[in-house]
N, C-alpha and C. Protein backbone atom coordinates (compact mmCIF):
# COMPACT_ATOMS: atom_id res chain seq x y z
N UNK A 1 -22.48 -90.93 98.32
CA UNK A 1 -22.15 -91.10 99.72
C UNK A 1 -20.91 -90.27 100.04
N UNK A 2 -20.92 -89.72 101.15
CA UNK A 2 -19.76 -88.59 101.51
C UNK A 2 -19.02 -89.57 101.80
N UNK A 3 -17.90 -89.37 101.82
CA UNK A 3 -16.27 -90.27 102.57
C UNK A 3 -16.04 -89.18 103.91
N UNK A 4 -15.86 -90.45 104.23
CA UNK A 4 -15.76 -89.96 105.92
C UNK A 4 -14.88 -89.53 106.49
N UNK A 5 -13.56 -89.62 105.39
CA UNK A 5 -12.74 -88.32 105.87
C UNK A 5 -13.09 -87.07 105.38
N UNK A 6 -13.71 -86.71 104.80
CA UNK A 6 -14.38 -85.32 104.16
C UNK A 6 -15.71 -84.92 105.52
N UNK A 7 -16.37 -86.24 105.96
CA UNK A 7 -17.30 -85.55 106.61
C UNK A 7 -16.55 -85.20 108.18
N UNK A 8 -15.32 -85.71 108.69
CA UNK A 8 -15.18 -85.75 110.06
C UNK A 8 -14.37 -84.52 109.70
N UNK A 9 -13.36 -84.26 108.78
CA UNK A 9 -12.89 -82.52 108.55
C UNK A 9 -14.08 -81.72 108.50
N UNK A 10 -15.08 -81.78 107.71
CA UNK A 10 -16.03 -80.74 107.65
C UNK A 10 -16.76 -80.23 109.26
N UNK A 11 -16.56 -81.62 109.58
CA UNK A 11 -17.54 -81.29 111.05
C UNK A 11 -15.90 -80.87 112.43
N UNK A 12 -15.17 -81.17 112.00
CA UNK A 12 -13.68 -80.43 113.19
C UNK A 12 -13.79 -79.03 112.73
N UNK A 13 -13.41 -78.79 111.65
CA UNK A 13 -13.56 -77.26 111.04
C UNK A 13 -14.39 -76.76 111.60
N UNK A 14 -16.19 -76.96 111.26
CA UNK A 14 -16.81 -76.09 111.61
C UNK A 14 -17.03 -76.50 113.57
N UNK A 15 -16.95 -76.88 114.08
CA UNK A 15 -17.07 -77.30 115.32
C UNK A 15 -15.54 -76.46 116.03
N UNK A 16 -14.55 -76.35 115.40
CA UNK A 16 -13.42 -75.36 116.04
C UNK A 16 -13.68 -74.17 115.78
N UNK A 17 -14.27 -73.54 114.68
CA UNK A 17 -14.86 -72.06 114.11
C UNK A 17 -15.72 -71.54 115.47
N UNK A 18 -17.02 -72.95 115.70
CA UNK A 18 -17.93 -72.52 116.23
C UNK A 18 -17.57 -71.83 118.18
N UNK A 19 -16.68 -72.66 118.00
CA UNK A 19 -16.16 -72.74 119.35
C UNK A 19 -14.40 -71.06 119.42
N UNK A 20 -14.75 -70.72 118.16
CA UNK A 20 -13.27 -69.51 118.17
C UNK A 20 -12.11 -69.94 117.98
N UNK A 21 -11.59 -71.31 117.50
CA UNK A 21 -10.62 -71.59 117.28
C UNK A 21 -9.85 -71.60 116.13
N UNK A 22 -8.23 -71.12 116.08
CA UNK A 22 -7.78 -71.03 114.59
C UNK A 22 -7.30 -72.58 114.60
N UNK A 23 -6.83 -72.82 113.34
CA UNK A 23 -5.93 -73.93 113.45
C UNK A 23 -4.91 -74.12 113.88
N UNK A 24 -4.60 -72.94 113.93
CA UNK A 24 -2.97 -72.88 114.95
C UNK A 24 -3.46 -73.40 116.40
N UNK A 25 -4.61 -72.81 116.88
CA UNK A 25 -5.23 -73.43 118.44
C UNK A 25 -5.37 -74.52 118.77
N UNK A 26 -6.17 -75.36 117.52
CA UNK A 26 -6.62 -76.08 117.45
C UNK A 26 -5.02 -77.30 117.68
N UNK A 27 -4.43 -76.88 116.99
CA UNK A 27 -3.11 -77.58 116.69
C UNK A 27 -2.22 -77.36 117.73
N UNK A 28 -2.30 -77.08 118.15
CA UNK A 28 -1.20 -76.29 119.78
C UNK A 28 -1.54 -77.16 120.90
N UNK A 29 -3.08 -77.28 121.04
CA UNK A 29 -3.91 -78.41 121.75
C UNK A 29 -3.64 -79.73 121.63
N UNK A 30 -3.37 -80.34 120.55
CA UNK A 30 -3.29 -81.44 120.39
C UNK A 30 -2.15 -81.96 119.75
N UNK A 31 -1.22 -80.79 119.66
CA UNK A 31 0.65 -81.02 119.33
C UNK A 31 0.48 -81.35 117.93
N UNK A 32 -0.14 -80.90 117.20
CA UNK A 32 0.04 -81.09 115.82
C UNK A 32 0.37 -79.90 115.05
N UNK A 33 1.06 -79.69 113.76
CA UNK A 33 1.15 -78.50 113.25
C UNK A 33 -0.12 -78.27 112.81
N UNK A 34 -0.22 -76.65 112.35
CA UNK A 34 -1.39 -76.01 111.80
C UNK A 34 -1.76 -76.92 110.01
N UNK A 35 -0.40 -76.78 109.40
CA UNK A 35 -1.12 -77.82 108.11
C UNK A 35 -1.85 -78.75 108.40
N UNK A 36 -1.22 -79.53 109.56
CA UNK A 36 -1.59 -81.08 109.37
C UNK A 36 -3.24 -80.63 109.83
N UNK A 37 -3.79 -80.08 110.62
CA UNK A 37 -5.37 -79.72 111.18
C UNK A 37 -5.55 -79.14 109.67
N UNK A 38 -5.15 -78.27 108.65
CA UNK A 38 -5.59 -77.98 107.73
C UNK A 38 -5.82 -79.44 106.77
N UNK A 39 -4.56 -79.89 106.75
CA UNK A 39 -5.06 -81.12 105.74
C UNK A 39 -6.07 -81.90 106.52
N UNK A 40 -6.78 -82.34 107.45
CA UNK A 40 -8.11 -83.14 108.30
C UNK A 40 -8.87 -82.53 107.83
N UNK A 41 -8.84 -81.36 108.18
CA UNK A 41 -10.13 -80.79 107.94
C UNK A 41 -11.04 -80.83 105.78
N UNK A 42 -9.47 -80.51 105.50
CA UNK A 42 -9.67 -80.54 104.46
C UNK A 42 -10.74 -81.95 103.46
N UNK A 43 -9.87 -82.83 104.52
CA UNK A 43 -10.41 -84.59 104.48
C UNK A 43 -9.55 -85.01 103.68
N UNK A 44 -7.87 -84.56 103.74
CA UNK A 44 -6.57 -85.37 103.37
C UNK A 44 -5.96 -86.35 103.60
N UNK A 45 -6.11 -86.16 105.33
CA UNK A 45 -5.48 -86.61 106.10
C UNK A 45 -6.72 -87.79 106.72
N UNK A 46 -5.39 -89.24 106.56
CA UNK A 46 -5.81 -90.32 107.48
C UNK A 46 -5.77 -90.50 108.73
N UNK A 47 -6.75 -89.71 109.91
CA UNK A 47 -5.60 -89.90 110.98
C UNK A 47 -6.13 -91.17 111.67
N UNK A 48 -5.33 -91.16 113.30
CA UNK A 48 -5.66 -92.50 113.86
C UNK A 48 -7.04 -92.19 114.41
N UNK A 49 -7.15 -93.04 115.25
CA UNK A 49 -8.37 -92.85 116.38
C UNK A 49 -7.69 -92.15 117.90
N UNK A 50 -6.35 -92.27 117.96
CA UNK A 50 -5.82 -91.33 118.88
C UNK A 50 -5.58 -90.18 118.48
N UNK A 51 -5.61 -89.59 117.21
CA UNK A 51 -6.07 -88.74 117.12
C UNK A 51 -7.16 -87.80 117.02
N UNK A 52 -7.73 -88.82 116.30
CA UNK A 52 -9.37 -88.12 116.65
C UNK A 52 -9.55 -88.16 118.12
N UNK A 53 -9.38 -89.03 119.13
CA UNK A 53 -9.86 -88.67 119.99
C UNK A 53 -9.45 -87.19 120.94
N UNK A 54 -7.99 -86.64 120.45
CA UNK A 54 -7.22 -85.73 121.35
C UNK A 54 -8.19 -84.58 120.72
N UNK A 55 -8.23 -84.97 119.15
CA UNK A 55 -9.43 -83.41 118.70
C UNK A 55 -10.78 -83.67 119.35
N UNK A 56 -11.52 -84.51 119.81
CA UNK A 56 -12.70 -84.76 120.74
C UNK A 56 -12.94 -83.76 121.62
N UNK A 57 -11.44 -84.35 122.55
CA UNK A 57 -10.97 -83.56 124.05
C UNK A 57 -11.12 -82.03 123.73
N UNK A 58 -10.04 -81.93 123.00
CA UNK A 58 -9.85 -80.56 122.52
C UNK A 58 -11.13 -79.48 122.19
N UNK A 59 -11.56 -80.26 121.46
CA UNK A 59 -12.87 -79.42 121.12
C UNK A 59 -14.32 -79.14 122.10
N UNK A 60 -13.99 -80.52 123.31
CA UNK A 60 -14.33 -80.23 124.36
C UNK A 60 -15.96 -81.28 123.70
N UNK A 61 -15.93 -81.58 123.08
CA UNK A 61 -17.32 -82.53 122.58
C UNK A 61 -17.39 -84.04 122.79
N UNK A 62 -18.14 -84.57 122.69
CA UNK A 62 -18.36 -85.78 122.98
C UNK A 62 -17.96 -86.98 121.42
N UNK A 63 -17.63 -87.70 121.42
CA UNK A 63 -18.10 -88.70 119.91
C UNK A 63 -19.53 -88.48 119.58
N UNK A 64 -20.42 -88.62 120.13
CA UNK A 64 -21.65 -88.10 119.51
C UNK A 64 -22.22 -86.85 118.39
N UNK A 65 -21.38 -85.94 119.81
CA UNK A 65 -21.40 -84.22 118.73
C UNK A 65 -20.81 -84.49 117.69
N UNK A 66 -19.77 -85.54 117.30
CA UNK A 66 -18.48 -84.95 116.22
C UNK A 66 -19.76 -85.63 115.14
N UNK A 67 -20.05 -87.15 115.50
CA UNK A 67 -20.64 -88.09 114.33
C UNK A 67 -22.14 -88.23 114.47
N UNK A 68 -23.08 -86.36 114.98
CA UNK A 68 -24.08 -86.64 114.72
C UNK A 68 -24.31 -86.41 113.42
N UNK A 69 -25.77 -86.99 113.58
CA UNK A 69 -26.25 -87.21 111.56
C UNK A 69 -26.43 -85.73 111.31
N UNK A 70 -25.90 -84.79 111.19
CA UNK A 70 -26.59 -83.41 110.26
C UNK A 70 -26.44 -83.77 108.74
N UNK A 71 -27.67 -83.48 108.45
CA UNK A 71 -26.82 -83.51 107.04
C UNK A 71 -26.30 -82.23 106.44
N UNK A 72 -25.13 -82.34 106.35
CA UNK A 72 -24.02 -81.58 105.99
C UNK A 72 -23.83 -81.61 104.31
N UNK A 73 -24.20 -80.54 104.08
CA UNK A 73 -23.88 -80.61 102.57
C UNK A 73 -22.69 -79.42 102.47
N UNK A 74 -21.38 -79.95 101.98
CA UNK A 74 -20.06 -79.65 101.93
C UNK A 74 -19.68 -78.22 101.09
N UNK A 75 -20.84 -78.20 100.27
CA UNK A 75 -20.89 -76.69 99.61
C UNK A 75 -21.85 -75.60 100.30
N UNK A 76 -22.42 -75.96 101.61
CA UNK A 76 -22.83 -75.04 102.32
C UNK A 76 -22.32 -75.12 103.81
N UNK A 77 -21.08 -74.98 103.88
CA UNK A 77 -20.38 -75.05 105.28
C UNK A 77 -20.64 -73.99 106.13
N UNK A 78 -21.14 -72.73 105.81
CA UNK A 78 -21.81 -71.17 106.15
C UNK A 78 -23.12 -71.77 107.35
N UNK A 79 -24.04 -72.87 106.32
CA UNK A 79 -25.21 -72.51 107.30
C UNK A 79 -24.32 -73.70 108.47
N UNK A 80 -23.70 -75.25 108.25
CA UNK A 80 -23.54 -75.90 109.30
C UNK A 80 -22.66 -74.82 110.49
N UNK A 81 -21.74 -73.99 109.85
CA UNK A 81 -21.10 -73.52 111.10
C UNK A 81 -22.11 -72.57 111.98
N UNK A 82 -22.90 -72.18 111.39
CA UNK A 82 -23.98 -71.16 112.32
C UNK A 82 -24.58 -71.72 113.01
N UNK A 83 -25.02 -73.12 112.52
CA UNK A 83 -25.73 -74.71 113.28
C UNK A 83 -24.91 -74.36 114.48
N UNK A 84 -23.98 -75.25 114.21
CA UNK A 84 -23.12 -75.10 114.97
C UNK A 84 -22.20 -74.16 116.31
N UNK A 85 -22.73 -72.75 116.00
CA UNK A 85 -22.49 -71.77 117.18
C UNK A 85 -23.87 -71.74 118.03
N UNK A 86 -25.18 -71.97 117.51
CA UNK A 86 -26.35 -72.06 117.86
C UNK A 86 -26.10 -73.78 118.97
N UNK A 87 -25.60 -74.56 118.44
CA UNK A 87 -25.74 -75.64 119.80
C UNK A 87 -24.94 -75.24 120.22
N UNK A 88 -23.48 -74.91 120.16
CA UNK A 88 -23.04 -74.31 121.47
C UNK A 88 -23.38 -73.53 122.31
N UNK A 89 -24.18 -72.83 122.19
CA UNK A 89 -24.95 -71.78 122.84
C UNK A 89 -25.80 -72.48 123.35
N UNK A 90 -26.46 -73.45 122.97
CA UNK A 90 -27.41 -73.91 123.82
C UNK A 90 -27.02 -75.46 124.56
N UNK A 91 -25.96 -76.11 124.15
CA UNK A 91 -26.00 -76.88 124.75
C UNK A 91 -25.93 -77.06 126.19
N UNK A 92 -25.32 -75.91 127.16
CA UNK A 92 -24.97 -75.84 128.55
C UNK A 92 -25.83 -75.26 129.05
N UNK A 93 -27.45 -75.24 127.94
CA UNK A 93 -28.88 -74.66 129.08
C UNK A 93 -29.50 -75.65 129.25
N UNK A 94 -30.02 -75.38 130.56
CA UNK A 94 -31.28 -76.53 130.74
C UNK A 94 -32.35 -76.44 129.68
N UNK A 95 -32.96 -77.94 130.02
CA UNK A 95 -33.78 -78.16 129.09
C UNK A 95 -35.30 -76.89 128.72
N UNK A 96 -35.60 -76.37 130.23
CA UNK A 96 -36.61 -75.33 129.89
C UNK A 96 -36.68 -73.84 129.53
N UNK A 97 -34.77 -73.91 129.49
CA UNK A 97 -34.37 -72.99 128.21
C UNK A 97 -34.21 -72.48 127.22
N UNK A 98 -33.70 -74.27 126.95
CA UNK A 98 -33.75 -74.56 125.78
C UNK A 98 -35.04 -74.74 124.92
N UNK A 99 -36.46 -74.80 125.87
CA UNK A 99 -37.88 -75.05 125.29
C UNK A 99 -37.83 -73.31 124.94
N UNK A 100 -37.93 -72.27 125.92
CA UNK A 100 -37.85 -71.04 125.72
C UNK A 100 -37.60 -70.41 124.25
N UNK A 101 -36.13 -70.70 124.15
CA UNK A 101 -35.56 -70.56 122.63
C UNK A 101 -36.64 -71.07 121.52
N UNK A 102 -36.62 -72.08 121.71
CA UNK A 102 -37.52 -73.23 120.67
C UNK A 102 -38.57 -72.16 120.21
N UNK A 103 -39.15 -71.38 121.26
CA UNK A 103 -40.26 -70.92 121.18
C UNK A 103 -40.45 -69.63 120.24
N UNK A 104 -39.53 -69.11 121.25
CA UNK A 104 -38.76 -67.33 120.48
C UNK A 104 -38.14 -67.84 118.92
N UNK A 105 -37.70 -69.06 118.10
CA UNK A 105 -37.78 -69.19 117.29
C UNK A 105 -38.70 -69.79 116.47
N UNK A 106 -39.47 -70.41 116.68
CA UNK A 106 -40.73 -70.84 116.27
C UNK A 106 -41.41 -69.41 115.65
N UNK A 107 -41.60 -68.71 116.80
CA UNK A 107 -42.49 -66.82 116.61
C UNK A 107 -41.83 -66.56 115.33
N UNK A 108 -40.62 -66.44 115.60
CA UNK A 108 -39.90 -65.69 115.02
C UNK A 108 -40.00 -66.78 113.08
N UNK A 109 -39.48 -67.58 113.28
CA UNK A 109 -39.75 -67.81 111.93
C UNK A 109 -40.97 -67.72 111.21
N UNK A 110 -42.40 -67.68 112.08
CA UNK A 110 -43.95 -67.80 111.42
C UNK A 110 -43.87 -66.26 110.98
N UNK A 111 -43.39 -65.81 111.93
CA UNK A 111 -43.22 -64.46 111.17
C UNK A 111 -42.77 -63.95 110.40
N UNK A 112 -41.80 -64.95 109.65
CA UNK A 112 -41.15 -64.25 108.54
C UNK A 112 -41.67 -64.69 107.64
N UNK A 113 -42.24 -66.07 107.56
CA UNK A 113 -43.10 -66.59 106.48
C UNK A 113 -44.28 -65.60 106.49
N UNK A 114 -44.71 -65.24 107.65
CA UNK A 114 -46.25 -64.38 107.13
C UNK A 114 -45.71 -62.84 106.43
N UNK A 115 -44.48 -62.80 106.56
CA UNK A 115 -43.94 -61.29 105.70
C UNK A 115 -43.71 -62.01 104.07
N UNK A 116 -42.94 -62.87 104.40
CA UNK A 116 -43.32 -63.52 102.99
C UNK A 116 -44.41 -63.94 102.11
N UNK A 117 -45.55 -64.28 102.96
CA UNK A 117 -46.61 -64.56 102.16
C UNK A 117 -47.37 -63.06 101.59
N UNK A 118 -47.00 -61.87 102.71
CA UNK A 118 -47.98 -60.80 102.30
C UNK A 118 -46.96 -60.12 100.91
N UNK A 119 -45.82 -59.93 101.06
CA UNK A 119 -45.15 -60.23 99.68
C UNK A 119 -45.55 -60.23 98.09
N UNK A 120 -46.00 -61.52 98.48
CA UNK A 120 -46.30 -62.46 97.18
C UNK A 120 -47.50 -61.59 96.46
C-alpha cells in the first residue's frame, strides 16, 4: 500500500510540472520555501490540511483532481506526468471534444498495434 504522503507529493509534483510550474512557483504561491514543496513532494513532509488546501488553489484543481484513483506507480512518474498534461489539455473542452480526441486516439492507437502486429 502506498503512504499517502508519497502519493499526494507524487501527484503535486506531477500536477505543478503538468501545469509549468517550478517549485520556486509553486512555493511563491502559497508562501512556502522551494525545499519545503521539495520535501511534499518528495513525501517528507507532514503538512496540514491548510496546506494542502492553498496547493489545491494554487494548482488551480479541485480535491478530486489531487485524490483521483490513477494508479500511480512511483517508479514511472514520466508516463503520470504526460497523463497529466493530457487532462489539462482537455479538461476546459466540452464534452464533444473531448469525444473527438477519444476518437483521433482510439485511430491512432489501432494503428499502431496493426504496425505492430505486421512486425511480428
Amino acid at each position: 500500500m502506498i503512504k499517502i504522503n508519497a502519493f499526494v507529493g507524487a501527484r503535486i509534483k506531477s500536477l505543478r510540472k503538468s501545469k509549468g510550474l517550478t517549485q520556486a512557483n509553486l512555493g511563491e504561491q502559497v508562501d512556502l520555501p522551494q525545499p519545503y514543496i521539495g520535501g511534499i513532494e518528495k513525501g517528507e513532509r507532514n503538512i496540514s490540511l491548510e496546506t494542502l488546501q492553498k496547493l489545491i488553489e494554487a494548482l488551480d484543481i479541485t480535491p478530486e483532481e489531487l485524490f483521483r484513483n490513477y494508479d500511480i506507480n512511483l517508479s514511472n512518474k514520466e508516463v503520470q506526468e504526460v497523463l497529466d498534461r493530457i487532462n489539462e489539455l482537455l479538461v476546459k473542452r466540452d464534452i464533444e471534444e473531448i469525444k473527438i480526441v477519444e476518437s483521433f486516439v482510439y485511430d491512432i492507437l489501432k494503428t499502431i498495434d496493426n504496425l505492430k502486429n505486421l512486425k511480428k
